[in-house]
Protein backbone atom coordinates (compact mmCIF):
# COMPACT_ATOMS: atom_id res chain seq x y z
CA UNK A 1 4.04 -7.28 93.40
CA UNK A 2 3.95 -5.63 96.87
CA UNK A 3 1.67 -6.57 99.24
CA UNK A 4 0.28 -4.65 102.33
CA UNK A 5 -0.69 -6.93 104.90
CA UNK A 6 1.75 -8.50 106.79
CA UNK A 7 1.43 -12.27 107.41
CA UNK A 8 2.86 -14.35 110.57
CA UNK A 9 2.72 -17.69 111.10
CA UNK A 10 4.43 -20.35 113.22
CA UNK A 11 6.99 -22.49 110.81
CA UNK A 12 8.06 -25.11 112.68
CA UNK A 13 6.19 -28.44 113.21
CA UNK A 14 3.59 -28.51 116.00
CA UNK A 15 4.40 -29.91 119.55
CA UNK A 16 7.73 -29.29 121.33
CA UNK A 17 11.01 -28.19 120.58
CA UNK A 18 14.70 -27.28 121.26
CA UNK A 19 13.59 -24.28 118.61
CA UNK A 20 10.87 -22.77 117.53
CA UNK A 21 10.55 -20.08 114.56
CA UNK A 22 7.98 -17.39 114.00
CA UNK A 23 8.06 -16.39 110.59
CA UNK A 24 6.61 -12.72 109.16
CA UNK A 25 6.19 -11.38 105.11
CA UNK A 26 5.31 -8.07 104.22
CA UNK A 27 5.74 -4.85 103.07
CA UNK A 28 8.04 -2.16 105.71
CA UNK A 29 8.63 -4.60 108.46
CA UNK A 30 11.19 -2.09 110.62
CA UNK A 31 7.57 -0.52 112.90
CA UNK A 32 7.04 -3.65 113.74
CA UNK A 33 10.44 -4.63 114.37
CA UNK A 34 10.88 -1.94 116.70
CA UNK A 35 7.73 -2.60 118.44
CA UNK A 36 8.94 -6.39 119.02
CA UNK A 37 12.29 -5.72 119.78
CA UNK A 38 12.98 -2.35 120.65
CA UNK A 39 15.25 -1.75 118.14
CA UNK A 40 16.20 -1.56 114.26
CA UNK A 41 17.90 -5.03 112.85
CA UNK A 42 20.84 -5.00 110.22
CA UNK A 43 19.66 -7.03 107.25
CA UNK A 44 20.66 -10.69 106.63
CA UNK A 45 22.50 -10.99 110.36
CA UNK A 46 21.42 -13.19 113.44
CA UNK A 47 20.73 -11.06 116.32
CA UNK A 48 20.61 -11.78 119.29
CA UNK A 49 17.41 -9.85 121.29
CA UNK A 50 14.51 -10.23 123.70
CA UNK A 51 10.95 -10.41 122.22
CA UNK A 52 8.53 -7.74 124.16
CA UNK A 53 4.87 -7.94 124.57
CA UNK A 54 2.44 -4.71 124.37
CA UNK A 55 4.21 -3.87 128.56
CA UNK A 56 7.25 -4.63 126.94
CA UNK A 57 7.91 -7.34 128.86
CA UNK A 58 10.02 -10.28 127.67
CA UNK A 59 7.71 -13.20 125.84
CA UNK A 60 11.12 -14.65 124.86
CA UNK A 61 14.78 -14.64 124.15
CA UNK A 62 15.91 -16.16 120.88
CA UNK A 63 17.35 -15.07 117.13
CA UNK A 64 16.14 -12.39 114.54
CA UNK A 65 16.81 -12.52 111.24
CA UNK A 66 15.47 -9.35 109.20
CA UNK A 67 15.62 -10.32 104.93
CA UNK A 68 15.09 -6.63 103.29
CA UNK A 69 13.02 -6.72 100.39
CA UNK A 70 13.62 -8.10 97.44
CA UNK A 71 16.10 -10.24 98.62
CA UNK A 72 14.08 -13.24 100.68
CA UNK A 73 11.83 -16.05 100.11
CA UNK A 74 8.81 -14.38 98.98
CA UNK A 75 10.51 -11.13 97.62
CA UNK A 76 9.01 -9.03 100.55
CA UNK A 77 10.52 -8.06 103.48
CA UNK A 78 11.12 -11.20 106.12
CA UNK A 79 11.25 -11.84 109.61
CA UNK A 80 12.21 -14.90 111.21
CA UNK A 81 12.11 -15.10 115.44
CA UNK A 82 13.84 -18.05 116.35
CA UNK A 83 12.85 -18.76 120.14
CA UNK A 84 12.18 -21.95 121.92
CA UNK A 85 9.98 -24.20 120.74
CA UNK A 86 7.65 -24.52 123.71
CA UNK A 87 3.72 -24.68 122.05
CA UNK A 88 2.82 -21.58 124.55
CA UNK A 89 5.78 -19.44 123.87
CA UNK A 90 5.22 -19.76 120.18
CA UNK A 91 1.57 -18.69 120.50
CA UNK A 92 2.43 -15.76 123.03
CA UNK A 93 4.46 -14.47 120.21
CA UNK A 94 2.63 -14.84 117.53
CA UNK A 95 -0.09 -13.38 119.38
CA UNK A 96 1.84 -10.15 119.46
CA UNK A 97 2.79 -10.27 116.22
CA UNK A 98 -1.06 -10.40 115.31
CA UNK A 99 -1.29 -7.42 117.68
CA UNK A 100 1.14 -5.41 115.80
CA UNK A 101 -1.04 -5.60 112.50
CA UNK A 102 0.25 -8.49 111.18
CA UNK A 103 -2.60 -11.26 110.16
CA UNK A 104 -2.22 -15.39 110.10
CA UNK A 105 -0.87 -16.81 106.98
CA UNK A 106 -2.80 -19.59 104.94
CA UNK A 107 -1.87 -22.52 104.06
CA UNK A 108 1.21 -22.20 101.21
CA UNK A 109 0.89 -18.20 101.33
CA UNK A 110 4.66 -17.30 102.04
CA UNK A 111 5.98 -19.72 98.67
CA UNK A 112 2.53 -18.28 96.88
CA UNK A 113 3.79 -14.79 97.20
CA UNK A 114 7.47 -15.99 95.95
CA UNK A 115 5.66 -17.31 93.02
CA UNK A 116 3.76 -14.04 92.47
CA UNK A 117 6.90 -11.78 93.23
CA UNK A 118 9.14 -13.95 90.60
CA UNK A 119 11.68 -15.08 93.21
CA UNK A 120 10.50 -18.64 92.23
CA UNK A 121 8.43 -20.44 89.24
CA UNK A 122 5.45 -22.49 89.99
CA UNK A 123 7.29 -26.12 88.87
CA UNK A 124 9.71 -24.88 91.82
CA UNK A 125 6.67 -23.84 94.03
CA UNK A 126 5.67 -27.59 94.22
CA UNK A 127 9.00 -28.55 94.53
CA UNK A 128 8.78 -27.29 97.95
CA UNK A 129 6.21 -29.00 99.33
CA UNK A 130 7.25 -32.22 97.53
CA UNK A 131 10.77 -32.10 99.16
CA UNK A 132 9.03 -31.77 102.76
CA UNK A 133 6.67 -34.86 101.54
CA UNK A 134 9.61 -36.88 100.04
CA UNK A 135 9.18 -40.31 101.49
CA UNK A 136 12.43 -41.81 100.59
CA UNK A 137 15.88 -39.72 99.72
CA UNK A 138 15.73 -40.56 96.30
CA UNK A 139 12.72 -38.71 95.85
CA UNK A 140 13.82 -36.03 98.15
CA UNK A 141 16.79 -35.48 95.96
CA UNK A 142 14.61 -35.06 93.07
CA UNK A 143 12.07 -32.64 94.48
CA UNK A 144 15.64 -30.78 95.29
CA UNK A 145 16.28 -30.68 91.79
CA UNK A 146 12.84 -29.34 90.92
CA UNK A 147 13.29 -27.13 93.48
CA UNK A 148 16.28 -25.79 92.03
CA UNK A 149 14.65 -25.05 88.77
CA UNK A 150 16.23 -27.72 86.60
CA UNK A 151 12.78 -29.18 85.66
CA UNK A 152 12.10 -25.83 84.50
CA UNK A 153 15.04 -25.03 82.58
CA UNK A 154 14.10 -28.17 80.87
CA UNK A 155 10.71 -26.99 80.21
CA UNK A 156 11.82 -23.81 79.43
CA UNK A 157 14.20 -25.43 76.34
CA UNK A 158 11.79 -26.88 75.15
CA UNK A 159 9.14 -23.72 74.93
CA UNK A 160 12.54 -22.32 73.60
CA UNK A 161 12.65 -24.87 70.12
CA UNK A 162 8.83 -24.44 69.83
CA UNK A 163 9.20 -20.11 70.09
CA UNK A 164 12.06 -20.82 66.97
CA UNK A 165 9.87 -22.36 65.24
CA UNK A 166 6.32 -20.62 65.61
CA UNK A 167 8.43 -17.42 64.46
CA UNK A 168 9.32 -19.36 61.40
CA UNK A 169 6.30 -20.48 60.37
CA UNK A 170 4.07 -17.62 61.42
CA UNK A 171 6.70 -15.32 59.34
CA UNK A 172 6.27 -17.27 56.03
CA UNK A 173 2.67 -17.02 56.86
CA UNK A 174 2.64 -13.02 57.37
CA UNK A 175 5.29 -12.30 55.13
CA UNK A 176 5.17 -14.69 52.27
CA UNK A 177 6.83 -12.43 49.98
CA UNK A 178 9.17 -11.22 51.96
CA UNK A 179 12.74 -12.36 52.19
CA UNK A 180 12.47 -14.81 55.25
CA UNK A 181 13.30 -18.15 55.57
CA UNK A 182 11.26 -20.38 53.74
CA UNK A 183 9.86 -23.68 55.47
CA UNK A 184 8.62 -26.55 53.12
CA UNK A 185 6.25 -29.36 54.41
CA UNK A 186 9.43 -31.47 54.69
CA UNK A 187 11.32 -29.00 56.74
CA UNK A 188 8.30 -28.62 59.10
CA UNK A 189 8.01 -32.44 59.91
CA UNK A 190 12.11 -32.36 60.63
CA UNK A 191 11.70 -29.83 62.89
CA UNK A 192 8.52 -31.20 64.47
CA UNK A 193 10.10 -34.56 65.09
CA UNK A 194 12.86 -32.42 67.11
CA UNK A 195 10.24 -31.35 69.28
CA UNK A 196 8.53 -34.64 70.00
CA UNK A 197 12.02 -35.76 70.54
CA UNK A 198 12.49 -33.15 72.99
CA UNK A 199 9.03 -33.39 74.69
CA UNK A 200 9.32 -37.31 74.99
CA UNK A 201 12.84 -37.08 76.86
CA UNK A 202 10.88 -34.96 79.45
CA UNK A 203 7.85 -36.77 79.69
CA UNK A 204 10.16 -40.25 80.38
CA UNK A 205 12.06 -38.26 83.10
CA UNK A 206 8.75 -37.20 84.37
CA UNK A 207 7.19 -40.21 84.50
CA UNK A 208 9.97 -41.92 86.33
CA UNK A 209 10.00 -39.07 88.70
CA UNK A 210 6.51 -39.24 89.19
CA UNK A 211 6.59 -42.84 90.25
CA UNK A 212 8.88 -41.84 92.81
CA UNK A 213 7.13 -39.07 94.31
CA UNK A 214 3.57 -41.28 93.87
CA UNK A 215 5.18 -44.79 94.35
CA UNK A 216 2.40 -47.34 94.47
CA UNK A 217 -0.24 -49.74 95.97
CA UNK A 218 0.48 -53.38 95.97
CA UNK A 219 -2.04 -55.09 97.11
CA UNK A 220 -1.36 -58.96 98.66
CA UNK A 221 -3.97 -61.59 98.32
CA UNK A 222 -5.06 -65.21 98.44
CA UNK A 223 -6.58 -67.94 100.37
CA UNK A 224 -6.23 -67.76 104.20
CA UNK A 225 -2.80 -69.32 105.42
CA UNK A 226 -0.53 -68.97 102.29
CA UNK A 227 1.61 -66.50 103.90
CA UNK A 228 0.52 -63.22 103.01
CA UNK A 229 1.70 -61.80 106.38
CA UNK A 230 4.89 -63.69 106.31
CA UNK A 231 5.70 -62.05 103.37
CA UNK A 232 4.17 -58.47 104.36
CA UNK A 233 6.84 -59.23 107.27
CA UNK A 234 9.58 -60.22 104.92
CA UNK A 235 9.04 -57.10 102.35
CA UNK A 236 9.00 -54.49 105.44
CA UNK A 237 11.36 -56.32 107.44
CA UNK A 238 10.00 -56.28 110.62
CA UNK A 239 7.33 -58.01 112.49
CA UNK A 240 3.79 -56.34 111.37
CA UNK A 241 1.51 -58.51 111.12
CA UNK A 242 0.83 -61.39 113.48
CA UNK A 243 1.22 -65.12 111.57
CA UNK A 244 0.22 -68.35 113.11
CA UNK A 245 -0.98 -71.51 111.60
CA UNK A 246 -4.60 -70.33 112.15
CA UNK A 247 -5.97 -69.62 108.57
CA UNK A 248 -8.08 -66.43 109.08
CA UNK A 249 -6.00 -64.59 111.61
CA UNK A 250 -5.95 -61.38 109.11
CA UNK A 251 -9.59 -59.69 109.30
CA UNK A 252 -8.52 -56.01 108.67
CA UNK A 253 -6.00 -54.57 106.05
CA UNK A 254 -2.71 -53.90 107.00
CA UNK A 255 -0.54 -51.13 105.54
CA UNK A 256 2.91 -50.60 105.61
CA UNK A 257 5.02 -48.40 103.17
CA UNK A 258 8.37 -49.75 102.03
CA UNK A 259 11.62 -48.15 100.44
CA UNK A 260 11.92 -50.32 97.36
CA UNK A 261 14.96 -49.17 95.21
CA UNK A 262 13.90 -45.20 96.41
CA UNK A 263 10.17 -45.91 95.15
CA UNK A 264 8.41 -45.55 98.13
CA UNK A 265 5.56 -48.91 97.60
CA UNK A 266 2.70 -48.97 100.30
CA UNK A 267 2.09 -52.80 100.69
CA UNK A 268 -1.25 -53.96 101.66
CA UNK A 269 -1.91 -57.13 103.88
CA UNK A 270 -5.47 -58.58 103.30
CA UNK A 271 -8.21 -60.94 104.69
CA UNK A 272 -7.33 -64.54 103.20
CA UNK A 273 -10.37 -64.93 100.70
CA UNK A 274 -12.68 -67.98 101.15
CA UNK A 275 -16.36 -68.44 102.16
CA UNK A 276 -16.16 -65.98 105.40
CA UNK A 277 -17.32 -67.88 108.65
CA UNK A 278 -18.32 -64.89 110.85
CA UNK A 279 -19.51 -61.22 110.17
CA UNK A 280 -15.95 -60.63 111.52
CA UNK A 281 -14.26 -62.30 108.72
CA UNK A 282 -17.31 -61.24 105.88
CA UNK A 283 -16.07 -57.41 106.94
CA UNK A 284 -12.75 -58.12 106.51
CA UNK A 285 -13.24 -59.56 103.13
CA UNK A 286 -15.58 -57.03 101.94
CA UNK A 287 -12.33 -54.73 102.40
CA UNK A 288 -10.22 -56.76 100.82
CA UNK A 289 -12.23 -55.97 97.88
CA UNK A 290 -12.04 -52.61 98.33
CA UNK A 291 -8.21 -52.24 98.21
CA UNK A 292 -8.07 -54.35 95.47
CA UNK A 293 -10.22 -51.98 93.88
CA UNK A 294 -8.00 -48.81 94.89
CA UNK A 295 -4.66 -50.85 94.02
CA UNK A 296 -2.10 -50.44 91.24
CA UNK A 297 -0.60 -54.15 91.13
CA UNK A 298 -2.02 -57.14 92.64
CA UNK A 299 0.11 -60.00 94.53
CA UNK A 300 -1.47 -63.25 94.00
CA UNK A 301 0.35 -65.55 97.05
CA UNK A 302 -0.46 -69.74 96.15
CA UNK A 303 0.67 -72.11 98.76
CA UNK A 304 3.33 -74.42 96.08
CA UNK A 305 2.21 -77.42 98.70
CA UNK A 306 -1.35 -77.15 96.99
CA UNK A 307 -0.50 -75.44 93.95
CA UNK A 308 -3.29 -73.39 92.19
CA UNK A 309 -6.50 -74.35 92.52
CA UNK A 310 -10.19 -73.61 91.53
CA UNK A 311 -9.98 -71.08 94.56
CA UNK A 312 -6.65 -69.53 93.06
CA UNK A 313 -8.67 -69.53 89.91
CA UNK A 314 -12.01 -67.62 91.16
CA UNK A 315 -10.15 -65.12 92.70
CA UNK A 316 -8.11 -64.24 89.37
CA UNK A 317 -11.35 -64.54 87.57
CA UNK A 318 -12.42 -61.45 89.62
CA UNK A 319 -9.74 -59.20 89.90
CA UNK A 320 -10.11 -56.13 87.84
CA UNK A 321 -8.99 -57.29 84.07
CA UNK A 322 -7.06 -54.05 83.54
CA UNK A 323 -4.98 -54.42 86.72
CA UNK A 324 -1.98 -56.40 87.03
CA UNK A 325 -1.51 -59.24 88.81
CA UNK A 326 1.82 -61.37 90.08
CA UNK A 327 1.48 -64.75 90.71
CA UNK A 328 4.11 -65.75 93.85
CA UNK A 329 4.39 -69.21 95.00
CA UNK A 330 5.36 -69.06 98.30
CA UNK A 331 7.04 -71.64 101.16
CA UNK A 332 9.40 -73.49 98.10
CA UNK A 333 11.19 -74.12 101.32
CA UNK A 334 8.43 -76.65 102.21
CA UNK A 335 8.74 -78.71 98.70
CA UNK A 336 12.40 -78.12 97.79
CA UNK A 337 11.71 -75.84 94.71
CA UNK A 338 14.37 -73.46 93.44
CA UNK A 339 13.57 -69.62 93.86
CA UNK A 340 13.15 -67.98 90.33
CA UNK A 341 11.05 -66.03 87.98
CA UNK A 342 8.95 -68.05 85.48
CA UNK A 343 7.47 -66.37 82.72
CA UNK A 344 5.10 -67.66 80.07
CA UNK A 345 3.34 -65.51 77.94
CA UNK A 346 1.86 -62.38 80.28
CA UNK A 347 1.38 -64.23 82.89
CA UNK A 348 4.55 -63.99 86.10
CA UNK A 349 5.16 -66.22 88.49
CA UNK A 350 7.99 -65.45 91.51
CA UNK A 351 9.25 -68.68 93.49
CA UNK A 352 9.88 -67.55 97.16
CA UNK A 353 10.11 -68.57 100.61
CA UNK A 354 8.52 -65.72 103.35
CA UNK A 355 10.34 -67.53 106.06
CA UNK A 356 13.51 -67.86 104.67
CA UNK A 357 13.35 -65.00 102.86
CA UNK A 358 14.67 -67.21 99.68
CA UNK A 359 13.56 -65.55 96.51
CA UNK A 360 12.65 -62.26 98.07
CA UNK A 361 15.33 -59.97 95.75
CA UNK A 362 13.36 -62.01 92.66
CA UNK A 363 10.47 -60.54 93.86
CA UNK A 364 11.43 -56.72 94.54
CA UNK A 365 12.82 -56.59 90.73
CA UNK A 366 9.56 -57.76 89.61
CA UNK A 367 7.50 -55.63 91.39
CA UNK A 368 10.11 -52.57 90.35
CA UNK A 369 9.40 -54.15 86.47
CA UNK A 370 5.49 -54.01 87.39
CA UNK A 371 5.69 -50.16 88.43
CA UNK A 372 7.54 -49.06 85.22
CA UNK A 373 10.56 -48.22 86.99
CA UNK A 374 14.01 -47.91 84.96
CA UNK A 375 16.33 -47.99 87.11
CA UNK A 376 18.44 -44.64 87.00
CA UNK A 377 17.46 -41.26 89.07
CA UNK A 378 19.89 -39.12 86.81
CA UNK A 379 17.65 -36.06 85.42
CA UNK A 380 14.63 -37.58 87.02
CA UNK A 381 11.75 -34.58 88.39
CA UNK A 382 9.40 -35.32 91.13
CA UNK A 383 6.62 -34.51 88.34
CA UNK A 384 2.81 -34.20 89.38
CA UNK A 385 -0.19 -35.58 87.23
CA UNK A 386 -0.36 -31.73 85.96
CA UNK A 387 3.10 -31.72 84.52
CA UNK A 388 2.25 -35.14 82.99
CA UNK A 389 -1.33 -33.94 81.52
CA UNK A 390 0.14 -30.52 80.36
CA UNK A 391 3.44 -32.75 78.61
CA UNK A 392 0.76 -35.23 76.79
CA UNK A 393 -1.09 -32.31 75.86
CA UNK A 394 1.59 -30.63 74.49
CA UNK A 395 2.72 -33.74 72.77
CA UNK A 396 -0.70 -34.33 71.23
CA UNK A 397 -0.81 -31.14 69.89
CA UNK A 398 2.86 -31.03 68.07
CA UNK A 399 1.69 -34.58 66.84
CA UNK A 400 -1.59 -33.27 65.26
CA UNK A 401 0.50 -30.52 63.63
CA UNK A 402 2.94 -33.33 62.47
CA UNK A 403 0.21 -34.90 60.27
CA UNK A 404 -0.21 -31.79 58.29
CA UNK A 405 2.68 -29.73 57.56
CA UNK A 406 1.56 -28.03 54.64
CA UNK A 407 -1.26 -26.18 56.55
CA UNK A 408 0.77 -23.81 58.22
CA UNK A 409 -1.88 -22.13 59.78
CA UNK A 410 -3.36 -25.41 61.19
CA UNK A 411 0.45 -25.73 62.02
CA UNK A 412 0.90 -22.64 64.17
CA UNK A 413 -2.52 -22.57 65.98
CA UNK A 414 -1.00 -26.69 67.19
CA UNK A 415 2.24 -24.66 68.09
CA UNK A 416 0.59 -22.25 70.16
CA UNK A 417 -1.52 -24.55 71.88
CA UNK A 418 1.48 -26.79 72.66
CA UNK A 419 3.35 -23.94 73.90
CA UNK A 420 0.34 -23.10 76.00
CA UNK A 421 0.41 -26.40 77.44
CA UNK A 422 4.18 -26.34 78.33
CA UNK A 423 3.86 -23.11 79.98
CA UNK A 424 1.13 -23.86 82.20
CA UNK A 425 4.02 -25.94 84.05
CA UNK A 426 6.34 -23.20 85.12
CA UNK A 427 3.00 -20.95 85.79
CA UNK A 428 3.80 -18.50 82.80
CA UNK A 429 0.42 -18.80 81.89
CA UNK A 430 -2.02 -19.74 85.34
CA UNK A 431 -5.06 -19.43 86.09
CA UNK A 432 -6.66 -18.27 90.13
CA UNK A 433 -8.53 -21.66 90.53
CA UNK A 434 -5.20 -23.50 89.90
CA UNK A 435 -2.68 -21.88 92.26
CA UNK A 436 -5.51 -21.56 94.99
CA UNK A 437 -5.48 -25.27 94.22
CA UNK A 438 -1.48 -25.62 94.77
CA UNK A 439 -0.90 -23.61 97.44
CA UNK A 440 -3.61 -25.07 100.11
CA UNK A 441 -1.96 -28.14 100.52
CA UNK A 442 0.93 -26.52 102.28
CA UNK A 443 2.26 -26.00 105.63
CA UNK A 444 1.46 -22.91 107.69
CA UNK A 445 3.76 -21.06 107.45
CA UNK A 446 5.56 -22.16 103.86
């Protein structure tokens, strides 16, 4: 798909730079490469040249790299100006470019036009902006991997199995007569447990890849003074939050994202929860509440001097019932307790000291256990929600056909569907609202 405006946009990161890059997509690029630089450019070589304004006087000296078509990034003919990366040089010369007919990108344009020119999928697309976004290298390797297309090459096996076996039932469907394979009720299940099979070792990848790219919010709460910021402290290892002996010294929520095993885990601080003493304090509760409310696991920190009390006890009795909660019993330094992990029945409970740090490595493997996390990156996808609906979906439907393989017609409509479902990941089958929806949350200039 050739397109006839010409887009420009700055690619580098705001601010300043050693380097700066000015990049261009579009259809017959040379006119305006000759304008710019008063010359042709070879295709695929750094060139050294001058960059002229409309009294062809020098805006800057840097690198151009001309991609012919179809051989770049989005499929089109590329230009990249590499200058220096002074705010005001960039502008001047994307100015000119603008002046030469080109127009300003939007956000995510340059990788949408890939997409639409087949140079990438749409699984890959988002690979792109999740390796920019990648918040620990774990998860950057995965988006890499997406990126790379192996997410959809496993995708694509799996539409593969399901195409096999549509054809097979839809034949004895049309063709009954015929000489065709046959496929009996038993046959059918066999085949559809391959594909659940199949489906499920995605969705498991997925899901463990999604947790990386999404990690989660762990939210730390008590009564004033047990040693939520200690431990906030201890978990991020570095001073964060102030900690004196001064029960209340918290009023606001404190944030702070931590590399836990390559899951990136944004921990929470909170106001100590008691009977507030100011409007101060009341705030600082109220939000408390709030994050509680927005969390994915809740820390429950008891003072092991005191034990649990009726306080401990109200504040459990309010948490959300669906979310989970960790019970840690903090300063066994104090009392001479052992760090360890209790367990009785659902309920967890993590012996540690925040000063001493004592107990701490307990605590990251239970909150790893808590997120869902298995332990291995090996064939793991930075999936999104999407990939995760359209895999459920997809397994819903092959399950539905499962429970009644005689009715092969009831059978191939569930085969289509599921096949529908799986393709909506690569972007085979897309609809206008949906890569609108993709694409604006990327860079300028990708």
């Amino acid at each position: 798909m050739a397109y006839s405006e010409i887009i420009a946009a700055i690619a580098t990161a705001p601010g300043r730079a050693a380097i700066g890059i000015v990049r261009l997509s579009g259809s017959s690029l040379q006119g305006l490469i000759e304008a710019l630089i008063g010359r042709t450019l070879p295709g695929r070589r750094a060139v050294l040249c001058e960059f002229h304004d409309d009294k062809d006087t020098a805006i800057d000296r840097g690198i151009a790299i001309y991609f012919p078509a179809p051989h770049s990034y989005t499929g089109e003919d590329v230009l990249e100006l590499h200058g220096h990366g002074g705010p005001v040089v960039l502008r001047l010369l994307l100015r000119r470019c603008l002046e030469l007919g080109a127009r300003v990108a939007q956000p995510g344009e340059f990788t949408q036009r890939a997409f639409l020119n087949d140079r990438i999928d749409l699984a890959q697309a988002e690979g792109v902006i999740d390796l920019i976004d990648a918040a620990t290298e774990q998860a950057a390797r995965c988006a890499l991997r997406s990126l790379s297309g192996e997410f959809s090459l496993q995708i694509q096996s799996v539409i593969v199995y399901l195409v096999d076996l549509r054809t097979l039932v839809e034949a004895n469907l049309d063709f009954p007569e015929e000489d065709v394979d046959t496929v009996t009720g038993i046959d059918i299940q066999a085949r559809l447990r391959g594909v659940l099979q199949k489906i499920g070792a995605v969705l498991e990848a997925s899901q463990q890849g999604a947790l990386l790219r999404e990690g989660m919010d762990v939210v730390l709460v008590g009564q004033p003074n047990v040693g939520k910021s200690s431990l906030l402290n201890r978990l991020a290892g570095e001073d964060l939050a102030i900690v004196t002996e001064v029960p209340g010294t918290t009023r606001d929520v404190i944030r702070q994202v931590i590399d836990l095993d390559g899951i990136p885990v944004r921990i929470l601080d909170t106001a100590g929860l008691r009977a507030p003493t100011d409007v101060v304090e009341s705030l600082g509760i109220a939000r408390t509440w709030e994050a509680i409310a927005r969390g994915d696991l809740v820390v429950l920190i008891i003072d092991v001097q005191r034990g649990e009390t009726k306080e401990d006890a109200t504040i459990l009795e309010r948490l959300p019932a669906e979310l989970p909660c960790i019970k840690v019993m903090n300063k066994v330094d104090l009392v001479r307790e052992t760090p360890r992990v209790e367990r009785v029945g659902e309920t967890i409970r993590v012996w540690v000291s925040a000063k001493t740090g004592a107990g701490i490595d307990f605590l990251r493997g239970v909150l790893l256990e808590a997120a869902g996390w298995k332990g291995t990156y090996e064939g793991l996808y930075l999936a999104r929600e999407r990939h995760l609906d359209a895999l459920g979906s997809a397994q819903a439907h092959v399950r539905e056909a499962e429970r009644h393989p005689q009715q092969l017609e009831f059978v191939a409509e569930e085969l289509r569907l599921a096949q529908l479902s799986l393709s909506s990941i690569t972007g085979e089958f897309s609809v206008d609202d949906l890569l609108a929806n993709i694409f604006s949350r990327f860079c300028i200039g990708k």
